[in-house]
C-alpha atoms as a PDB file:
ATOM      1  CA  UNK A   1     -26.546  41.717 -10.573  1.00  0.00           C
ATOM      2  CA  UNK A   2     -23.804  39.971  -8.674  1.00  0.00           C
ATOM      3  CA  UNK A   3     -21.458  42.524  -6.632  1.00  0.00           C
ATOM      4  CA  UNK A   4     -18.914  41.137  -8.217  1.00  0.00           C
ATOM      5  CA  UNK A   5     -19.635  41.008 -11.276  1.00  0.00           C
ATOM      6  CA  UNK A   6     -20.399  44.370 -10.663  1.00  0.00           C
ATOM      7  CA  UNK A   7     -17.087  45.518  -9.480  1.00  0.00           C
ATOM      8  CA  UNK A   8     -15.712  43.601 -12.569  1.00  0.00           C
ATOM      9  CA  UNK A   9     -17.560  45.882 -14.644  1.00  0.00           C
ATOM     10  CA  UNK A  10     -16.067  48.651 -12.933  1.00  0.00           C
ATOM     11  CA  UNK A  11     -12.351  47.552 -13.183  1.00  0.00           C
ATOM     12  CA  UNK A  12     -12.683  46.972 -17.031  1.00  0.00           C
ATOM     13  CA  UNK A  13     -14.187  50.427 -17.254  1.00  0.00           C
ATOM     14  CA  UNK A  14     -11.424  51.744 -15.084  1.00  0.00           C
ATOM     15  CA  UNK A  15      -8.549  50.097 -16.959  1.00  0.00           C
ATOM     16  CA  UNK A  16      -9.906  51.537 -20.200  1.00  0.00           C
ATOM     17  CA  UNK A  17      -9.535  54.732 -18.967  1.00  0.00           C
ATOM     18  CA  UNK A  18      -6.227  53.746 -17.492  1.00  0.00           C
ATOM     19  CA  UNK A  19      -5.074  52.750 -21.056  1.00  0.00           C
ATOM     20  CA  UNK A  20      -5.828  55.848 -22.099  1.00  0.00           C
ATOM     21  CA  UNK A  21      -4.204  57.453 -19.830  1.00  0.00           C
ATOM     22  CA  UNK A  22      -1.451  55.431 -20.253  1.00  0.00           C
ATOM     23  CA  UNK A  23      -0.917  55.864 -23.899  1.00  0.00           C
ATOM     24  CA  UNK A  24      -1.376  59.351 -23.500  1.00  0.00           C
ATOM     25  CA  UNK A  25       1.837  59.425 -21.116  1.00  0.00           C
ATOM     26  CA  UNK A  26       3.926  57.374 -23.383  1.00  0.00           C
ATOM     27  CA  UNK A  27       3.221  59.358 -26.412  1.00  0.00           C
ATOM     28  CA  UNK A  28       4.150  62.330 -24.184  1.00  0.00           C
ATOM     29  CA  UNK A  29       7.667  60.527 -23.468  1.00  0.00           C
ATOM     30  CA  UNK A  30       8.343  59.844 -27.069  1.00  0.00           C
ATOM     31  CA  UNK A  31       7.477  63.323 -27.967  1.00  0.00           C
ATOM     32  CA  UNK A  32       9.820  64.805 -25.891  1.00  0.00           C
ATOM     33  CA  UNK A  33      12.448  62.079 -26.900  1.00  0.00           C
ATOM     34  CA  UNK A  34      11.898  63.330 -30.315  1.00  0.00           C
ATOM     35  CA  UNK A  35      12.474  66.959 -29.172  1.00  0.00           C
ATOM     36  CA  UNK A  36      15.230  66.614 -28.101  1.00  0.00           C
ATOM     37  CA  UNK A  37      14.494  66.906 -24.464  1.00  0.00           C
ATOM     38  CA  UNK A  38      17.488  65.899 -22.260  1.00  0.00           C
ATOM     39  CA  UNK A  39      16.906  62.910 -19.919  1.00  0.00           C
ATOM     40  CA  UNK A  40      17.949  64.446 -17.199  1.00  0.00           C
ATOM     41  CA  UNK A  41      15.650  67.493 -17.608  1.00  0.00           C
ATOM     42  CA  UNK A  42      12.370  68.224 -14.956  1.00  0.00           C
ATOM     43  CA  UNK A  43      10.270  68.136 -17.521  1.00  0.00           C
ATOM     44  CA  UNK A  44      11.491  64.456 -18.781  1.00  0.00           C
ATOM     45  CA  UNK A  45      11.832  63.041 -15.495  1.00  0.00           C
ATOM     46  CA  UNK A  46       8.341  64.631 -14.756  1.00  0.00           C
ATOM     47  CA  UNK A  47       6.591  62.592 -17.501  1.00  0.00           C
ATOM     48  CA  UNK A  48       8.983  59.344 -16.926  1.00  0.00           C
ATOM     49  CA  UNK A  49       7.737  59.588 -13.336  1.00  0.00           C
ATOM     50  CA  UNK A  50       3.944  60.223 -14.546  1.00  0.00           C
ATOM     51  CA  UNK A  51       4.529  57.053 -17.090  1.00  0.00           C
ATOM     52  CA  UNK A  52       5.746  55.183 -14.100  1.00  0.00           C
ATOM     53  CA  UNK A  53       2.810  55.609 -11.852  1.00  0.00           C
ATOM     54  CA  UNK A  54      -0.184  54.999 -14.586  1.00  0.00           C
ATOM     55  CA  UNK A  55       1.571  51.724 -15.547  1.00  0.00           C
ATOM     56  CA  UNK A  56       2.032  50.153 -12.027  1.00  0.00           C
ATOM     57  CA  UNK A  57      -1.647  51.643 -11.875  1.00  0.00           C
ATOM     58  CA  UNK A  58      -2.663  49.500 -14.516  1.00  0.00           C
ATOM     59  CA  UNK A  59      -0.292  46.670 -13.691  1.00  0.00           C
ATOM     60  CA  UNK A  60      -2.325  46.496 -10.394  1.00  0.00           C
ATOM     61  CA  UNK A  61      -5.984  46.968 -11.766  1.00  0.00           C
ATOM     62  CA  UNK A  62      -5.061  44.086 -14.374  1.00  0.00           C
ATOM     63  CA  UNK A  63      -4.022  41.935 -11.791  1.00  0.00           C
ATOM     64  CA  UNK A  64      -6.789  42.414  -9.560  1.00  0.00           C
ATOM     65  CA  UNK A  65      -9.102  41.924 -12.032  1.00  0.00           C
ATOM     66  CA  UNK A  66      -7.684  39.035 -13.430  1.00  0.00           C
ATOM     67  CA  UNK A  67      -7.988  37.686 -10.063  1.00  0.00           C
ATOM     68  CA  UNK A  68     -11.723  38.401  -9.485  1.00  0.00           C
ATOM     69  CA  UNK A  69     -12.584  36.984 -13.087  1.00  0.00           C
ATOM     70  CA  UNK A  70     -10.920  33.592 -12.066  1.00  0.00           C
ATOM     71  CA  UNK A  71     -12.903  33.457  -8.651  1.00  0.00           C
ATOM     72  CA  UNK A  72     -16.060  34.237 -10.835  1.00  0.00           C
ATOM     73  CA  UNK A  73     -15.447  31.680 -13.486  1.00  0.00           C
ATOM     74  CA  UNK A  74     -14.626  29.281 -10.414  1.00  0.00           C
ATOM     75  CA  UNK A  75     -18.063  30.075  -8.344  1.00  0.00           C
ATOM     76  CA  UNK A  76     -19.779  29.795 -11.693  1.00  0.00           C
ATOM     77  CA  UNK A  77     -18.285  26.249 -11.988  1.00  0.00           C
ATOM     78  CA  UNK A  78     -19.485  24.920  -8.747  1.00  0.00           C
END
C-alpha cells in the first residue's frame, strides 16, 4: 500500500477517536452547565480548557488530512 494512503488511514482512524473524545468533552461541559456549575469555577474552566484543546486537535487532524486526500486524488489524476 501507498505510504500515504497509509497515513490517511491512520488520520481517519485518529479523528474518530478524536470525535469521540471530543463529544465526550462537550457533553461534560453541558453537564456541568446543567448543574449548575459556575463559569468561573476550576472544575468548569478545567473542562472548557480540555474542550478547547481536543477541538483545535481535531481542527488540525481534519485539515491535514484534508490536505493529503487532495494531493492523493491529484497524483491519482496524473
Amino acid at each position: 500500500m501507498d505510504y500515504r494512503k497509509g497515513l490517511l488511514l491512520a488520520s481517519v482512524a485518529r479523528l474518530y477517536s478524536l470525535g469521540v473524545d471530543l463529544e465526550a468533552a462537550r457533553a461534560k461541559l453541558k453537564e456541568l452547565v446543567e448543574q449548575g456549575v459556575g463559569y468561573d469555577s476550576h472544575e468548569m474552566i478545567r473542562s472548557y480548557q480540555n474542550f478547547k484543546e481536543l477541538d483545535q486537535q481535531w481542527k488540525t487532524l481534519e485539515q491535514q488530512y484534508l490536505e493529503l486526500r487532495d494531493e492523493i486524488v491529484k497524483d491519482g489524476r496524473n
